[in-house]
Protein backbone atom coordinates (compact mmCIF):
# COMPACT_ATOMS: atom_id res chain seq x y z
CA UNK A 1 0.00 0.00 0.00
CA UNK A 2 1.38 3.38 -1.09
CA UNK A 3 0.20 6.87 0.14
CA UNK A 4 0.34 9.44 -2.70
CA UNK A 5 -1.65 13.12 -2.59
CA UNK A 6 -4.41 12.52 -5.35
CA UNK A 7 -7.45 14.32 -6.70
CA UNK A 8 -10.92 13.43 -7.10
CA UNK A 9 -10.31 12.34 -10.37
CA UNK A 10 -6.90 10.82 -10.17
CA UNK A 11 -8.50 8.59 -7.06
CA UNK A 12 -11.49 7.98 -9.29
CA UNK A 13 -8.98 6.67 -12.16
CA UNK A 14 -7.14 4.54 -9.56
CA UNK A 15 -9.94 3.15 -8.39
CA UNK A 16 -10.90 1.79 -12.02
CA UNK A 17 -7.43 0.55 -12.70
CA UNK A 18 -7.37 -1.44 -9.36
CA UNK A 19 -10.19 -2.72 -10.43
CA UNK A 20 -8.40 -3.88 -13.70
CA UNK A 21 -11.27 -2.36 -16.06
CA UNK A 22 -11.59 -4.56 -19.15
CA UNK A 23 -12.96 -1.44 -21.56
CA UNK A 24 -13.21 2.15 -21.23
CA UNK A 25 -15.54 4.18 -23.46
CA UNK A 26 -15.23 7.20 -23.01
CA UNK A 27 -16.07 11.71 -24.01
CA UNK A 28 -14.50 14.70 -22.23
CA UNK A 29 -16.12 16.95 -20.52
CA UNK A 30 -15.25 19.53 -18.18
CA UNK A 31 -14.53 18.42 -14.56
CA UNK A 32 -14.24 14.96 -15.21
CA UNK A 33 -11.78 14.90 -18.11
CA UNK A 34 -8.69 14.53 -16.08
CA UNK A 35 -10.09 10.98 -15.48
CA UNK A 36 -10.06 9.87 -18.99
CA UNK A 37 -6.56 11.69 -19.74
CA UNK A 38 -4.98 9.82 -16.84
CA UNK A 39 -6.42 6.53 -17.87
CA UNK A 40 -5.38 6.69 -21.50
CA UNK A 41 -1.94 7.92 -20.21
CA UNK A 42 -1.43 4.64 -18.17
CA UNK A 43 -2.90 2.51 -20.83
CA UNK A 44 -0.74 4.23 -23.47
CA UNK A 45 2.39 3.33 -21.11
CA UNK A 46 1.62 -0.09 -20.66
CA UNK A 47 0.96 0.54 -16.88
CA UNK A 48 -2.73 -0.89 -17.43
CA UNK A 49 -3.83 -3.32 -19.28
CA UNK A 50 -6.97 -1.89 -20.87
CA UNK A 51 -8.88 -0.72 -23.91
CA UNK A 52 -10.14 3.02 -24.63
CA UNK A 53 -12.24 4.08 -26.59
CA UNK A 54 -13.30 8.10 -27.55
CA UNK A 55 -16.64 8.16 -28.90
CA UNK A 56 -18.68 11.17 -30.75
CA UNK A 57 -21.02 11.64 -27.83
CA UNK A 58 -21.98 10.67 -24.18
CA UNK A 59 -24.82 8.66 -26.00
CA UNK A 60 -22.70 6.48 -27.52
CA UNK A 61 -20.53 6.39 -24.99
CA UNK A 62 -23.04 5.00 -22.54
CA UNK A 63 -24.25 2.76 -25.45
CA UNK A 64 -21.11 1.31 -25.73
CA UNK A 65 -20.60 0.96 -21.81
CA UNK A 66 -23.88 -1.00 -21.66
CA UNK A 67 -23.30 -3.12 -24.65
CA UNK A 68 -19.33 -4.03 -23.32
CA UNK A 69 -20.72 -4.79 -19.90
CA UNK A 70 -23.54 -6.90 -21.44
CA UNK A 71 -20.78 -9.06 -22.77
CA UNK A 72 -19.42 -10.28 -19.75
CA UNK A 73 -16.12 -7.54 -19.91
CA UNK A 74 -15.42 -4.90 -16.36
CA UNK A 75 -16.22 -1.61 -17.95
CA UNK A 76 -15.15 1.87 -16.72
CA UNK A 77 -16.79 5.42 -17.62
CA UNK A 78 -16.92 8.71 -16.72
CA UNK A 79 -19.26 11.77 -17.27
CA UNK A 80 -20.46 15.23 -16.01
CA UNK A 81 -23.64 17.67 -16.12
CA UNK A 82 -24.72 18.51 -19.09
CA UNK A 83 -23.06 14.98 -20.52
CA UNK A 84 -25.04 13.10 -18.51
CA UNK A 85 -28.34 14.25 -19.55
CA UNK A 86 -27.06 13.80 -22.98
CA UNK A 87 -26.52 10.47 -22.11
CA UNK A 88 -30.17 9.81 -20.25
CA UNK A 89 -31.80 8.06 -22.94
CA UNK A 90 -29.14 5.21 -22.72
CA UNK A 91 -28.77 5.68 -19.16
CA UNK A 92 -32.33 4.13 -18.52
CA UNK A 93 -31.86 1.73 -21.79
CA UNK A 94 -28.87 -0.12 -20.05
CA UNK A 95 -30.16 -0.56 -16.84
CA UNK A 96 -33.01 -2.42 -18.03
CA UNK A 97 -30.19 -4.70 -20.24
CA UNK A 98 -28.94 -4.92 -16.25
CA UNK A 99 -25.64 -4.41 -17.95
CA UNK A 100 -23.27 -3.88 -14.79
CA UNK A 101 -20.36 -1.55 -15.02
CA UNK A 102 -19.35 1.35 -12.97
CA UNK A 103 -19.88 5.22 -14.33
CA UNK A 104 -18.08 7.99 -12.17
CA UNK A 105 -20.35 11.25 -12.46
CA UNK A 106 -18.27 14.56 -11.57
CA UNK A 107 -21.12 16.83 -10.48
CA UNK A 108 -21.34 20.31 -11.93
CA UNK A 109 -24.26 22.87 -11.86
CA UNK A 110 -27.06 22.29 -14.83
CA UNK A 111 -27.77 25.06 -17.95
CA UNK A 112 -29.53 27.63 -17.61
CA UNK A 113 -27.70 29.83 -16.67
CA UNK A 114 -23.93 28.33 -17.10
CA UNK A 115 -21.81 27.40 -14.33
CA UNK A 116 -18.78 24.62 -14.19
CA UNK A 117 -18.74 25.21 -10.14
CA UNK A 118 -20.75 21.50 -8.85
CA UNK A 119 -24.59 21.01 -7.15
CA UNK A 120 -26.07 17.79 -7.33
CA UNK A 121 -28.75 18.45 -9.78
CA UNK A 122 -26.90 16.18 -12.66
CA UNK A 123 -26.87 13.42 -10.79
CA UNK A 124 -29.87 13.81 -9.06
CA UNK A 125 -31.75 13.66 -12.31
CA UNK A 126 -30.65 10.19 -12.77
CA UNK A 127 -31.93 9.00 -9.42
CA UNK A 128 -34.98 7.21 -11.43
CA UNK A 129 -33.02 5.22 -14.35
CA UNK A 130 -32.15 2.54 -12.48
CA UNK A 131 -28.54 2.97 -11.64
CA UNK A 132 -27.39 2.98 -7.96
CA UNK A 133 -26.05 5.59 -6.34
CA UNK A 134 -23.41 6.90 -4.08
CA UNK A 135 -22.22 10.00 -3.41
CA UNK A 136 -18.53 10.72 -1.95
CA UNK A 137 -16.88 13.90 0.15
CA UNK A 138 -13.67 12.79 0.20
CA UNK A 139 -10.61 11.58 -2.24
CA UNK A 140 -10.26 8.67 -0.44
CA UNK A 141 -13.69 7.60 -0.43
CA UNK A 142 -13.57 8.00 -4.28
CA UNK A 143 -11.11 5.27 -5.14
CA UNK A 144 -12.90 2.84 -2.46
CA UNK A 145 -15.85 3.34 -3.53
CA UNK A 146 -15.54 2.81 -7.36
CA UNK A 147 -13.93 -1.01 -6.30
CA UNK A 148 -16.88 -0.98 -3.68
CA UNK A 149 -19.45 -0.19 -6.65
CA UNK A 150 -17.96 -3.12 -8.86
CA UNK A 151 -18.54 -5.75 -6.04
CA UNK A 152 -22.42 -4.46 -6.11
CA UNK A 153 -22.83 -4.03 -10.02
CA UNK A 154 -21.92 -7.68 -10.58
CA UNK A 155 -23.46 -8.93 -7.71
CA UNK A 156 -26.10 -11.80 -9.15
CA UNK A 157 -28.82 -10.43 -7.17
CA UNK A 158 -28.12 -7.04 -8.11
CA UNK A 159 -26.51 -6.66 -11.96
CA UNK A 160 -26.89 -2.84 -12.59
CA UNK A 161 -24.93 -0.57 -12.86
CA UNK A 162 -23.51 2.44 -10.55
CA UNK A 163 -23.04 6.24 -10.21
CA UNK A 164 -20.18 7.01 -8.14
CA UNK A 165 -20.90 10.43 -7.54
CA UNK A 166 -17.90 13.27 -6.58
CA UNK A 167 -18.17 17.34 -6.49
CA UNK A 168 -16.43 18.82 -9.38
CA UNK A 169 -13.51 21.27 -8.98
CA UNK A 170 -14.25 21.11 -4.86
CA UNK A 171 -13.20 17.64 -5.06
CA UNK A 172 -12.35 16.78 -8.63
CA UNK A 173 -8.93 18.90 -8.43
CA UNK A 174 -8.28 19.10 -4.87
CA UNK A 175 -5.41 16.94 -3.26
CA UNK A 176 -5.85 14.94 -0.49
CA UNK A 177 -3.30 11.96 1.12
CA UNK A 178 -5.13 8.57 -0.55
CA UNK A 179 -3.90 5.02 0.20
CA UNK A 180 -3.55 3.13 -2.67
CA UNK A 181 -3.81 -0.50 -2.46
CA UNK A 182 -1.74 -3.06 -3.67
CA UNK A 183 -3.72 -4.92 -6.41
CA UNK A 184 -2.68 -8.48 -4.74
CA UNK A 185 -5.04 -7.41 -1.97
CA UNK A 186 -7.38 -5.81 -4.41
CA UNK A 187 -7.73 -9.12 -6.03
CA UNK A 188 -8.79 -10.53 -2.46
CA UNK A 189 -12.12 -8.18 -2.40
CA UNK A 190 -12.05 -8.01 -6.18
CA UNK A 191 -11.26 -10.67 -8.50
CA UNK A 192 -9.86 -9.99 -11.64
CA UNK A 193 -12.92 -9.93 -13.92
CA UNK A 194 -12.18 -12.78 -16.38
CA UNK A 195 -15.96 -12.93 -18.31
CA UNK A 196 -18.58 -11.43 -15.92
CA UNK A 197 -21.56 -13.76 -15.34
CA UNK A 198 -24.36 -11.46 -16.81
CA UNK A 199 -26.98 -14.10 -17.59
CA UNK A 200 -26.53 -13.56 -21.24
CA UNK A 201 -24.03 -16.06 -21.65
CA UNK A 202 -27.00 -19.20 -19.78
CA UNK A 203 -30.35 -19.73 -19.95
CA UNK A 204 -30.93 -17.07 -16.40
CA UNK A 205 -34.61 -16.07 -14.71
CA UNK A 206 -33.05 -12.92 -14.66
CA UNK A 207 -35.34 -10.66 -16.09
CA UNK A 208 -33.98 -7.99 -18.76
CA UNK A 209 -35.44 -6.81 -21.75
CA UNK A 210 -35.09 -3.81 -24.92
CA UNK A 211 -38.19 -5.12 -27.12
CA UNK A 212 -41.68 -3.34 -27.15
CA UNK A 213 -43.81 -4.81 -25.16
CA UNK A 214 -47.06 -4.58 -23.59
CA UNK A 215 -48.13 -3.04 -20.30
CA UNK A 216 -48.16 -6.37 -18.29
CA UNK A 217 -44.66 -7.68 -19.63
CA UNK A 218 -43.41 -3.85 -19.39
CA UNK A 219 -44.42 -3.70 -15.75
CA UNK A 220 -43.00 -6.83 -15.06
CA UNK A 221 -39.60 -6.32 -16.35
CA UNK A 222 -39.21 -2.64 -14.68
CA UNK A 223 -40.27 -3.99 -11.45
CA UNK A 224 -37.78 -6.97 -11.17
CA UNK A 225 -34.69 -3.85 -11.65
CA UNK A 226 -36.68 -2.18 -8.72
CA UNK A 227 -36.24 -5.33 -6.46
CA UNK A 228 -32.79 -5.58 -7.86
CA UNK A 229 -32.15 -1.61 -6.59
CA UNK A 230 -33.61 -2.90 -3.05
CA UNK A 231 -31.08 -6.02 -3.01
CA UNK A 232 -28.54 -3.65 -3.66
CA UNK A 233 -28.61 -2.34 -0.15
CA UNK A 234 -28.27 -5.29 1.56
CA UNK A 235 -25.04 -6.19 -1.26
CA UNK A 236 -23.73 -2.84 -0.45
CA UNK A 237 -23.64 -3.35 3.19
CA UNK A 238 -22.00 -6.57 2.61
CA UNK A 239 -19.58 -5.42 0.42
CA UNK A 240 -18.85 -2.67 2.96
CA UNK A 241 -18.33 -4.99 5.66
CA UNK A 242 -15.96 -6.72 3.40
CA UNK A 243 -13.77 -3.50 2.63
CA UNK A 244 -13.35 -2.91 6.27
CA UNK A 245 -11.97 -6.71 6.64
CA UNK A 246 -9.09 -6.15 4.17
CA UNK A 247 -8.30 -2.43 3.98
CA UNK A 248 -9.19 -1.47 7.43
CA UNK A 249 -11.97 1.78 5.86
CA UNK A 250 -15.67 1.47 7.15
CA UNK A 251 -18.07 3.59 4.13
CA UNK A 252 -21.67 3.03 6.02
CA UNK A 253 -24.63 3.50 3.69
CA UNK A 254 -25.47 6.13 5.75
CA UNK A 255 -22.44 8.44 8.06
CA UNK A 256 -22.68 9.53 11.41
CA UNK A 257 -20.77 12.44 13.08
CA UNK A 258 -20.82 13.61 16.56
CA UNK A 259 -24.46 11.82 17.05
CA UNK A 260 -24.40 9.85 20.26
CA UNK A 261 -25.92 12.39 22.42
CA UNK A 262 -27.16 14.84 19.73
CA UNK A 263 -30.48 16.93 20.29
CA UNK A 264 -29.69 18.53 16.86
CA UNK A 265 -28.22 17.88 13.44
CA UNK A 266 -27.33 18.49 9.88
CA UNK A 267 -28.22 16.11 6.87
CA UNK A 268 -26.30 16.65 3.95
CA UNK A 269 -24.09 14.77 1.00
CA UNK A 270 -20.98 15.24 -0.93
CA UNK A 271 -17.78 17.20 -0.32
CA UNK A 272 -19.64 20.14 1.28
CA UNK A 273 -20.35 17.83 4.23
CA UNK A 274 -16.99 18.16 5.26
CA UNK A 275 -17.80 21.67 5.76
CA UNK A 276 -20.94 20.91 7.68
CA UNK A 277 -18.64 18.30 9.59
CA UNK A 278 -15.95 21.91 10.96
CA UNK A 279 -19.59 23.36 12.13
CA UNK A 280 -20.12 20.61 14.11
CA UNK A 281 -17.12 20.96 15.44
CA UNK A 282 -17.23 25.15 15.67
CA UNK A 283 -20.90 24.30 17.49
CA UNK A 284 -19.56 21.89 19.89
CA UNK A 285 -17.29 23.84 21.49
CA UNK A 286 -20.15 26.62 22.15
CA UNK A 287 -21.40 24.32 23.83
CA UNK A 288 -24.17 22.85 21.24
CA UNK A 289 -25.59 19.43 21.13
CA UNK A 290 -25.08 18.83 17.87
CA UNK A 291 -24.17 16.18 14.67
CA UNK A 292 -24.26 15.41 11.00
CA UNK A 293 -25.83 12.96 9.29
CA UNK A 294 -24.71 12.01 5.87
CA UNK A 295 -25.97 9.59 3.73
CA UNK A 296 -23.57 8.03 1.03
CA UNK A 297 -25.90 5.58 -0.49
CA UNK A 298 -28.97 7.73 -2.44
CA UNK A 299 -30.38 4.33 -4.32
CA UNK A 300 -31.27 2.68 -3.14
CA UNK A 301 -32.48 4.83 -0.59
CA UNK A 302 -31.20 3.71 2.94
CA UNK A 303 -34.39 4.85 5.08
CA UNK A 304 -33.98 2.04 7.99
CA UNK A 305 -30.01 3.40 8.22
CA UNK A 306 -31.88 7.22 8.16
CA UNK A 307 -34.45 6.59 10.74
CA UNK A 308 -31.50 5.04 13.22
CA UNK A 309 -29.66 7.95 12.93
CA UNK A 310 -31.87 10.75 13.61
CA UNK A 311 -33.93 8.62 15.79
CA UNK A 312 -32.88 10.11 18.87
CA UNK A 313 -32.62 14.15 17.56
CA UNK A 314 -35.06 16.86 17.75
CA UNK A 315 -34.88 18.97 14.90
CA UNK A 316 -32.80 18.71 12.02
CA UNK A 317 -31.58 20.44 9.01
CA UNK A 318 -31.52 18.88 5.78
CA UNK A 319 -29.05 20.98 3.36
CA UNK A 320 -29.93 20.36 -0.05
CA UNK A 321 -27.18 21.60 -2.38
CA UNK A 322 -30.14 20.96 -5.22
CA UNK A 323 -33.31 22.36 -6.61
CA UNK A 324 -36.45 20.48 -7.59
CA UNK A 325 -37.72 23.50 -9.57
CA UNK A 326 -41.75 23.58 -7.97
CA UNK A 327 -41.14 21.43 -4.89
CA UNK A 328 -37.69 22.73 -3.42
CA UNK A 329 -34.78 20.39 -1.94
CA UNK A 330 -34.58 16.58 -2.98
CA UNK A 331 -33.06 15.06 -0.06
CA UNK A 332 -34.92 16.78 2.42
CA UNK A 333 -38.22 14.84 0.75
CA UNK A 334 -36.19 11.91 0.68
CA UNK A 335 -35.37 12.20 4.44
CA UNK A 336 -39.06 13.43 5.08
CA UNK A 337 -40.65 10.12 3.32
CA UNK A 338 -38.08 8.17 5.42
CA UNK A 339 -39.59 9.11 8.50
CA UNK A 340 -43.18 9.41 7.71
CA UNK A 341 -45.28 7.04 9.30
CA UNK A 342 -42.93 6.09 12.63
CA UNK A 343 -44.36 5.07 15.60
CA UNK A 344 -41.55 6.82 17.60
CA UNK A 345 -41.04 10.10 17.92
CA UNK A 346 -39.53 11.92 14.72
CA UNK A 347 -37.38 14.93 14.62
CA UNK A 348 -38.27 18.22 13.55
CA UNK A 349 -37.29 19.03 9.89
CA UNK A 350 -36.36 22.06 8.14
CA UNK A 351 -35.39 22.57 4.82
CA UNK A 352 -32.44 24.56 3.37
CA UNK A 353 -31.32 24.77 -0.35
CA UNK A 354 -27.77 25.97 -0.33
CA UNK A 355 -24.42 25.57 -2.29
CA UNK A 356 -25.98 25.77 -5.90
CA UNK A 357 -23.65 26.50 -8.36
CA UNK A 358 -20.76 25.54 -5.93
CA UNK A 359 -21.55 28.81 -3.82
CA UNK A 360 -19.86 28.74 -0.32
CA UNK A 361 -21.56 27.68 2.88
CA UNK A 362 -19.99 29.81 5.54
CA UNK A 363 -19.33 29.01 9.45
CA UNK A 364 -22.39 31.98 9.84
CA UNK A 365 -24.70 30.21 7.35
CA UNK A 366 -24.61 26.81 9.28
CA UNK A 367 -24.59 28.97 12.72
CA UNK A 368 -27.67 30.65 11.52
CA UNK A 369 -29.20 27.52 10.54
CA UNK A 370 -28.62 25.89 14.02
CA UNK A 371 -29.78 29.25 15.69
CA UNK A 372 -33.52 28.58 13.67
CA UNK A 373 -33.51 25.26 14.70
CA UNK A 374 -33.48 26.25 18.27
CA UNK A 375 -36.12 28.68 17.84
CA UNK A 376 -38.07 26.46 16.38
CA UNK A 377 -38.50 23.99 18.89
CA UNK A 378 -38.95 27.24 21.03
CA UNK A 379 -42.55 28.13 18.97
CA UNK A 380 -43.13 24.70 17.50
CA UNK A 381 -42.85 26.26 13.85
CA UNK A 382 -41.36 24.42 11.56
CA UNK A 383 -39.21 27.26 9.75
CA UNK A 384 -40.29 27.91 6.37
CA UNK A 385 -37.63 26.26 3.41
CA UNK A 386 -35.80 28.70 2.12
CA UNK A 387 -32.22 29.48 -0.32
CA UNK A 388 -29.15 30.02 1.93
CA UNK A 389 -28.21 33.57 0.07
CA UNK A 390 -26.38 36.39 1.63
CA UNK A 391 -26.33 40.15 1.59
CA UNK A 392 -24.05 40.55 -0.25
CA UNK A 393 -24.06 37.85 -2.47
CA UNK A 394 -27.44 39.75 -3.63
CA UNK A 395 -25.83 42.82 -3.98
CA UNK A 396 -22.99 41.26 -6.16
CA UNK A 397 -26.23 39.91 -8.48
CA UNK A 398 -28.42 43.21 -8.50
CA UNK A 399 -24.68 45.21 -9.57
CA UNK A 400 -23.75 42.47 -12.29
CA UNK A 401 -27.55 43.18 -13.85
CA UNK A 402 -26.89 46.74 -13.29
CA UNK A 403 -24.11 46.25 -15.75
CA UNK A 404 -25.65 44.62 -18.26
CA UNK A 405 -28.06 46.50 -18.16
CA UNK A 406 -26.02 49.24 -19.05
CA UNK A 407 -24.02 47.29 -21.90
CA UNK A 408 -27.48 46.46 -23.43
């Protein structure tokens, strides 16, 4: 085991050559390009043993991904924002092949207007296709989890494939210490693929299908990937378990910080929960009662892992650092549907949309959302959900229209 300082994307490349990736199709786009140029660069130098492929579009890319994995090879990809969507036609066509391979997804902000800075609305719009999902906040956790997310793909009760989701340009280029494992004790969690046991290859009561078909056969088929999603928790926990026993790293479904004797908390996801993770620290030693809850598995959802974990809190934030345009922040309804319906006691919620567009979340901004929470419970009022925008992040807007408006 080596210890190098990697980004993001370097760990995300490491963690698909440890993984000895059979194929890699593959289209740039900014954050996640890095990934592809340092794969091709190792593959060009002999270093891994691997085939790319550059494609015309993310389509075919994802075409190609799903068609490679169908055939029994360990396939690698890698996307971003706007390249994703391009891709979402195929992205729900090779889930229901239940073609497993591993796509990394470098989050960054959706048009319109244009940002490269990272929310989670890319990925977030592929929480329905059929892939899994899990989302990472650190370098580390990048490289383990891509070898994590093989182990689940081509697990015979699950056989679909997997986002492994990391913030561009917050994570994507930052450099943290990684540990690189030796690929001897890779091989121990991960065997070198050899042909992948898809079902294609035997007659399988696996059920996938691409034909047109009618209503009852349709249902049928999309509801046998659904129970595959649900197995995938239980794989994913195994698999977790399994990582701990050789390299010695526990990645829960669903992380816990400072929650033993919380009486608040934060829920949040992706890099920026390292942020929330200093508050908790800044709010300890005032004296607070508070913790962070951060789920790393999105689908399948984990809502018995939720429902633990703020089990014993009394009012918590969920930080969405996304927008469902008409309905507001998608993890807090995520977290919300979680807990409906418990017998026990269930923790106040409030709702905050912040970091779109990669904008900061300040000390002050979680402060001030700790500060509500408190009142809250004071009034019983739920506080209304609202966009975590400052002063003087208005004023910078209201001057840059000023200006155009000027130029025009």
């Amino acid at each position: 085991m080596t210890r190098k300082l990697l980004t993001g994307n370097a760990a995300a490349a490491w963690g698909a050559r440890l993984a000895c990736a059979d194929y890699i199709p593959a289209f740039p786009i900014t954050p996640q390009t890095e990934i592809i140029e340092t794969l091709a660069d190792w593959i060009d130098s002999g270093a891994m043993n691997s085939r790319m492929t550059m494609l015309e579009s993310e389509h075919s890319m994802v075409t190609a991904a799903g068609a490679a994995a169908a055939s029994g090879v360990r396939v690698f990809t890698a996307t971003s924002s706007q390249g994703l969507l391009y891709a979402m036609e195929m992205i729900y066509t090779v889930s229901g092949w239940r073609a497993p391979f591993v796509m990394v997804n470098v989050s960054r902000a959706l048009a319109t207007p244009l940002t490269l800075e990272p929310d989670h609305n890319d990925v977030l719009g592929a929480r329905d296709t059929g892939f899994l999902q899990i989302h990472c906040s650190t370098c580390q956790e990048v490289l383990d989890t891509v070898l994590i997310a093989y182990r689940i793909s081509e697990d015979s009760d699950v056989r679909l494939p997997v986002i492994v989701n990391l913030d561009g340009f917050y994570l994507s280029f930052t450099r943290e210490p990684v540990e690189i494992p030796g690929q001897d004790a890779v091989k121990k969690f991960l065997p070198e693929p050899g042909l992948i046991d898809t079902g294609f290859h035997r007659g399988s009561e696996q059920s996938r299908a691409c034909a047109v078909l009618t209503g009852d056969a349709y249902s049928y088929f999309r509801y046998q990937c659904h129970l595959a999603m649900i197995n995938g928790l239980e794989v994913y926990n195994r698999a977790a378990e399994e990582f701990r026993n050789c390299f010695g790293r526990m990645h829960r479904a669903v992380e816990t910080y400072m929650m033993d004797d919380a009486e608040y908390c934060f829920v949040m996801a992706g890099s920026f929960a390292t942020k929330a993770m200093d508050a908790v620290d800044r709010l300890r030693n005032e004296g607070w009662r508070i913790g962070l809850v951060r789920p790393r598995l999105f689908r399948p959802f984990p809502e018995n892992e939720i429902r633990r974990a703020l089990r014993s809190v009394r009012a918590a934030a969920v930080i969405d650092q996304n927008i469902s345009m008409g309905r507001g922040g998608i993890l807090h309804t995520e977290t919300a549907a979680a807990l409906y319906g418990e017998k026990t006691q269930t923790p106040l919620l409030a709702s905050y949309v912040a970091g779109l567009g990669g904008l900061d979340i300040t000390p002050d901004d979680f402060y001030e959302m700790a500060c509500e929470l408190e009142e809250a419970l004071s009034t019983g009022k739920t506080p209304q959900p609202r966009l975590i925008f400052k002063k003087d992040e208005l004023e910078q807007v209201e001057k840059m229209q000023r200006i155009a408006g000027n130029i025009l």
